[in-house]
C-alpha atoms as a PDB file:
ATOM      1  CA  UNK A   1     104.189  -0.413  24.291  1.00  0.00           C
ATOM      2  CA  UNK A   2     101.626   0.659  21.275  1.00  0.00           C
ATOM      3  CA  UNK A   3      99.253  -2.102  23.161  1.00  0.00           C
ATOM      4  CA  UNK A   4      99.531  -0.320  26.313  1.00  0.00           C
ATOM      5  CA  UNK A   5      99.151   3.340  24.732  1.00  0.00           C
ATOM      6  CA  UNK A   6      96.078   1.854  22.879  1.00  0.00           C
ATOM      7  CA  UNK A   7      94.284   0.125  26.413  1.00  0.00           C
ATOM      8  CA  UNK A   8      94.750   2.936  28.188  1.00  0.00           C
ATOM      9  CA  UNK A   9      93.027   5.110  25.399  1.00  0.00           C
ATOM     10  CA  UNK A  10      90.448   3.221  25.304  1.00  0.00           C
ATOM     11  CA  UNK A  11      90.073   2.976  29.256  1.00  0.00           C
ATOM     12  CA  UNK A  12      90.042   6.640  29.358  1.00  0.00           C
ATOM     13  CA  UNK A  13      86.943   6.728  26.942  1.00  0.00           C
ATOM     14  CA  UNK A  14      84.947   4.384  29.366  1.00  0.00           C
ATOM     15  CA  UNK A  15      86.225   6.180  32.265  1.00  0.00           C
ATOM     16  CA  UNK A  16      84.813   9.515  30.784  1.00  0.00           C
ATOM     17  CA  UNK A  17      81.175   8.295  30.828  1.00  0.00           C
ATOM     18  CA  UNK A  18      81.800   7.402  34.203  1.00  0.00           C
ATOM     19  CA  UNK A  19      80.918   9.422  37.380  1.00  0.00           C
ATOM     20  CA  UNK A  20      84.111  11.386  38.554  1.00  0.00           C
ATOM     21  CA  UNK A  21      85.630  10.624  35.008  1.00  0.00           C
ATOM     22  CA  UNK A  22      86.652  13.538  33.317  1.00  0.00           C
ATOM     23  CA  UNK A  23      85.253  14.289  29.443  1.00  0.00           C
ATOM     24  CA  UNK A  24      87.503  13.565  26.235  1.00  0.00           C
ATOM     25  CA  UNK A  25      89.477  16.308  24.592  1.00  0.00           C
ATOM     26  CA  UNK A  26      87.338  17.110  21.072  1.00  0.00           C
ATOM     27  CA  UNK A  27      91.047  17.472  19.849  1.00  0.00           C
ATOM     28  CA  UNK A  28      92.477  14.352  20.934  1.00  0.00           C
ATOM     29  CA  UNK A  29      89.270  11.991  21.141  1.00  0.00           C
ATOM     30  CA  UNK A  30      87.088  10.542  18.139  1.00  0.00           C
ATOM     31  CA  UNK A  31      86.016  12.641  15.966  1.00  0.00           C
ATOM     32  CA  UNK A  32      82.029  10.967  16.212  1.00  0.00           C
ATOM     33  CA  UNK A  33      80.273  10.801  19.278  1.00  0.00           C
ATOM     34  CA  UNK A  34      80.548   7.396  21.314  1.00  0.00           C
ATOM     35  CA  UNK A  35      78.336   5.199  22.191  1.00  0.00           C
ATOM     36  CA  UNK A  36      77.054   4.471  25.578  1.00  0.00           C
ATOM     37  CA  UNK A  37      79.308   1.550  27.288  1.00  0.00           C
ATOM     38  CA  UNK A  38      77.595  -1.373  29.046  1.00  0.00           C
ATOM     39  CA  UNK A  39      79.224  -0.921  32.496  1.00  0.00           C
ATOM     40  CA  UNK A  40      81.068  -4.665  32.142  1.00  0.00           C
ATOM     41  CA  UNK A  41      83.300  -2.369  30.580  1.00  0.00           C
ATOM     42  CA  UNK A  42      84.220  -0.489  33.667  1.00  0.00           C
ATOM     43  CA  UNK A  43      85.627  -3.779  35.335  1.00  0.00           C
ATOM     44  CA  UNK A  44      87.252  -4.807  32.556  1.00  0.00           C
ATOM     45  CA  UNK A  45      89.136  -1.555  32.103  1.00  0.00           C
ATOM     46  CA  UNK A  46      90.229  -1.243  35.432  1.00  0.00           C
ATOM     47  CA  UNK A  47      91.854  -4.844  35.209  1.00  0.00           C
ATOM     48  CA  UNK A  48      93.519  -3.976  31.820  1.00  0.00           C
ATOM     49  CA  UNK A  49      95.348  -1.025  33.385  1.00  0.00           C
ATOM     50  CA  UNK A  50      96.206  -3.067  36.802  1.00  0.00           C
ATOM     51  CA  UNK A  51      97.617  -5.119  34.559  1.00  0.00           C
ATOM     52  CA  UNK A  52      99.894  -2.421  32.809  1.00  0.00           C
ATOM     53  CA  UNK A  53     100.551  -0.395  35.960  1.00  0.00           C
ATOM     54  CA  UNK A  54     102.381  -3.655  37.352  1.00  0.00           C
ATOM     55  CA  UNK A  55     104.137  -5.087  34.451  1.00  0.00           C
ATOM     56  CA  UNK A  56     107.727  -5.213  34.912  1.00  0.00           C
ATOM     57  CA  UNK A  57     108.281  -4.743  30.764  1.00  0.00           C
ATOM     58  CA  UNK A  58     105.692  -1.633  30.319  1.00  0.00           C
ATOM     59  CA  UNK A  59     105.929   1.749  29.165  1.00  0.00           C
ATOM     60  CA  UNK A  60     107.019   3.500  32.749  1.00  0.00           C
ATOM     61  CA  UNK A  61     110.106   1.399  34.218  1.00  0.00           C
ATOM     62  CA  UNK A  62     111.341   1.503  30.610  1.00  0.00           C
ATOM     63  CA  UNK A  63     111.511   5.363  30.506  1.00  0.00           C
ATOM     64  CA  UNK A  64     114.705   6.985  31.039  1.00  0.00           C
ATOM     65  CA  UNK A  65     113.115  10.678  32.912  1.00  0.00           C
ATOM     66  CA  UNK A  66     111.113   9.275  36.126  1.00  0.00           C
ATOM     67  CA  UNK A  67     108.978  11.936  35.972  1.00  0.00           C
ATOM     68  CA  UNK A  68     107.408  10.536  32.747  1.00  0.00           C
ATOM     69  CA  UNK A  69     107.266   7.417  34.419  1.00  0.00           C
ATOM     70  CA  UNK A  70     105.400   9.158  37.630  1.00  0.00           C
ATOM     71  CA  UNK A  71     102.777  10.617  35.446  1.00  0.00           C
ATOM     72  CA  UNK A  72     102.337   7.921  33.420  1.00  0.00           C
ATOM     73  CA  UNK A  73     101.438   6.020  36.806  1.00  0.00           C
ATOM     74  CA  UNK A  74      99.345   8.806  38.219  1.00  0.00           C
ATOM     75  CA  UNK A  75      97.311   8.594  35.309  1.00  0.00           C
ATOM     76  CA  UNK A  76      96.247   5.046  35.690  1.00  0.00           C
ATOM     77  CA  UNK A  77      95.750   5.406  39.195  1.00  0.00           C
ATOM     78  CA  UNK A  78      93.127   8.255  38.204  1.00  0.00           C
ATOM     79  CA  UNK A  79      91.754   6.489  35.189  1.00  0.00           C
ATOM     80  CA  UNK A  80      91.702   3.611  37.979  1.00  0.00           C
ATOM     81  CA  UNK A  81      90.176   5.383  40.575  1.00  0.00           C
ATOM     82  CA  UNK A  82      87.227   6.259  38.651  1.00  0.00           C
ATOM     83  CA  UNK A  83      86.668   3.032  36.769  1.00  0.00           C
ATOM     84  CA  UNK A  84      86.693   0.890  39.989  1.00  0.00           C
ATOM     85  CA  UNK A  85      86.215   2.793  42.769  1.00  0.00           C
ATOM     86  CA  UNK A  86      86.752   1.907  46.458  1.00  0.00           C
ATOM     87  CA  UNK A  87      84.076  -0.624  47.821  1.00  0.00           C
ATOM     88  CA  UNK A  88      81.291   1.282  49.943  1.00  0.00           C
ATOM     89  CA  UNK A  89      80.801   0.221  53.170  1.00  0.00           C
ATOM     90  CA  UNK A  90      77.227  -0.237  53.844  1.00  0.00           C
ATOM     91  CA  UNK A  91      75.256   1.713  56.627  1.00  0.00           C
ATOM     92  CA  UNK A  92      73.212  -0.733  58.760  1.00  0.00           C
ATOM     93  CA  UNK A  93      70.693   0.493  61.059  1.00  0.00           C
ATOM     94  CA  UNK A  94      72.421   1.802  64.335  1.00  0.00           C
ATOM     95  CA  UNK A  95      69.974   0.958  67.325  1.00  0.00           C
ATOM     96  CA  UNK A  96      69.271   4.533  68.843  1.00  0.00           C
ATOM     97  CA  UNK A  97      69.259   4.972  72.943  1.00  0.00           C
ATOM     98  CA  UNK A  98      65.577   4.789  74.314  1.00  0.00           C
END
């Protein structure tokens, strides 16, 4: 569980230098200023916590009060949602009436 607690740490760091992610807490985060992440980063944090948010032996079915379990999802899917967001769909050019 101290694996998942520390991925998902460290997914929220890359996720707050991402647009839509939101900033660290100075009283919780590191105590220097981080560096700026090569965006490889972004895919590879979203696929760490897809891989927690599904696993059968993780943190959230193992808690007894669902609710912790509920936030503990939400969270990912936020952290998610900002790491890998949904694919755009491109605009092509619309032929216009004459």
């Amino acid at each position: 569980m101290a694996d998942a607690d520390e991925a998902v740490a460290a997914a929220a760091l890359v996720a707050a230098q991402c647009p839509g992610g939101e900033p660290v807490d100075p009283d919780d985060g590191p105590q220097e200023p981080m560096p700026a992440f090569p965006d490889q980063l972004r895919k590879l944090a979203g696929e760490a916590l897809a891989r927690i948010a599904t696993d059968p032996c993780g943190p959230a079915p193992n808690w007894v009060d669902p609710d912790d379990a509920q936030q503990w999802q939400a969270l990912l899917a936020r952290l998610r949602a900002v790491l890998v967001p949904p694919p755009t769909i491109p605009l092509f050019d619309v032929e216009r009436p004459a």
